[in-house]
C-alpha atoms as a PDB file:
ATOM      1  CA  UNK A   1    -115.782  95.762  54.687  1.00  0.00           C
ATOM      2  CA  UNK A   2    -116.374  94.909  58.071  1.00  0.00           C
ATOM      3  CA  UNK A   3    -119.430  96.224  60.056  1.00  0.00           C
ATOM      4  CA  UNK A   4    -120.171  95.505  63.899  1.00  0.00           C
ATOM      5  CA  UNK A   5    -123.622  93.807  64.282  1.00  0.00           C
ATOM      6  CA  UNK A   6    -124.910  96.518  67.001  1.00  0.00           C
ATOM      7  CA  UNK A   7    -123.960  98.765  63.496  1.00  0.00           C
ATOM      8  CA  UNK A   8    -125.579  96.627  61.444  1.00  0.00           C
ATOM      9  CA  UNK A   9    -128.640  96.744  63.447  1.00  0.00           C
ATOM     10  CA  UNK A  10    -129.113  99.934  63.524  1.00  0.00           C
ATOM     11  CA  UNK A  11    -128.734 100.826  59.696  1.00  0.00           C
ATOM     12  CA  UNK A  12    -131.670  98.109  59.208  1.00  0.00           C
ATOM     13  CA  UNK A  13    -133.909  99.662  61.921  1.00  0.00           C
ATOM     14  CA  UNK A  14    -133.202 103.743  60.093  1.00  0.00           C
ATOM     15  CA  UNK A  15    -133.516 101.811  56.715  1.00  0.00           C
ATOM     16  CA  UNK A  16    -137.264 100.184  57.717  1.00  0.00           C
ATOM     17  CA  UNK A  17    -138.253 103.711  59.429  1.00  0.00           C
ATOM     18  CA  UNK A  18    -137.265 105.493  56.447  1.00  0.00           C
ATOM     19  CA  UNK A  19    -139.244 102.873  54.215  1.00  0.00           C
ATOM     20  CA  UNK A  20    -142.144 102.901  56.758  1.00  0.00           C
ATOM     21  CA  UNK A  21    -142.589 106.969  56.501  1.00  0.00           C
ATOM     22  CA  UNK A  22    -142.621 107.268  52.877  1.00  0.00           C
ATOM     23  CA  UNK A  23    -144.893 104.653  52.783  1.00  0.00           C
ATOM     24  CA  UNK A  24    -146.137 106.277  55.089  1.00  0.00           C
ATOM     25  CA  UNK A  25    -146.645 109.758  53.188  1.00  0.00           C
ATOM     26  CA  UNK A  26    -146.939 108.185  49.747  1.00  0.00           C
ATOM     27  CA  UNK A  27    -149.808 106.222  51.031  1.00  0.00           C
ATOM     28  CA  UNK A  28    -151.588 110.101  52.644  1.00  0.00           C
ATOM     29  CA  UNK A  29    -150.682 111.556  49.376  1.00  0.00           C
ATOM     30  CA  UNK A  30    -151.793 109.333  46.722  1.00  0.00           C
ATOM     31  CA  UNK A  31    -154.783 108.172  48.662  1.00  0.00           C
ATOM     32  CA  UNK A  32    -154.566 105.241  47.665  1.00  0.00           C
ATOM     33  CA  UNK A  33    -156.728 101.908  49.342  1.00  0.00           C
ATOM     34  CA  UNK A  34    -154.638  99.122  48.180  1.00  0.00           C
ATOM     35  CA  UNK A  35    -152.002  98.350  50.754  1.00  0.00           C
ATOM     36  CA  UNK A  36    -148.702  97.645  49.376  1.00  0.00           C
ATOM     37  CA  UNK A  37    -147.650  93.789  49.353  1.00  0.00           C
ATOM     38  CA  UNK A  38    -146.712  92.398  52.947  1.00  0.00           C
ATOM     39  CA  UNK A  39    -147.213  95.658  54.452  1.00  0.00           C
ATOM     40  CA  UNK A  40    -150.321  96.978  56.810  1.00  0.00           C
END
């Protein structure tokens, strides 16, 4: 399977916004005060 890099890109950026907002709402929900590792 070949993917262009420009494609490849952009799957990476909609994967680490997609990781970012349920951390996001996971983090509202749960109040929680621990940060998850290498995250701020």
């Amino acid at each position: 399977m070949i993917v262009a890099p420009m494609i490849n890109n952009i799957f990476f950026i909609f994967l680490f916004l997609v990781v970012n907002t349920v951390l996001d709402i996971h983090h509202k929900t749960k109040k929680t005060t621990t940060p998850p590792a290498g995250f701020h």
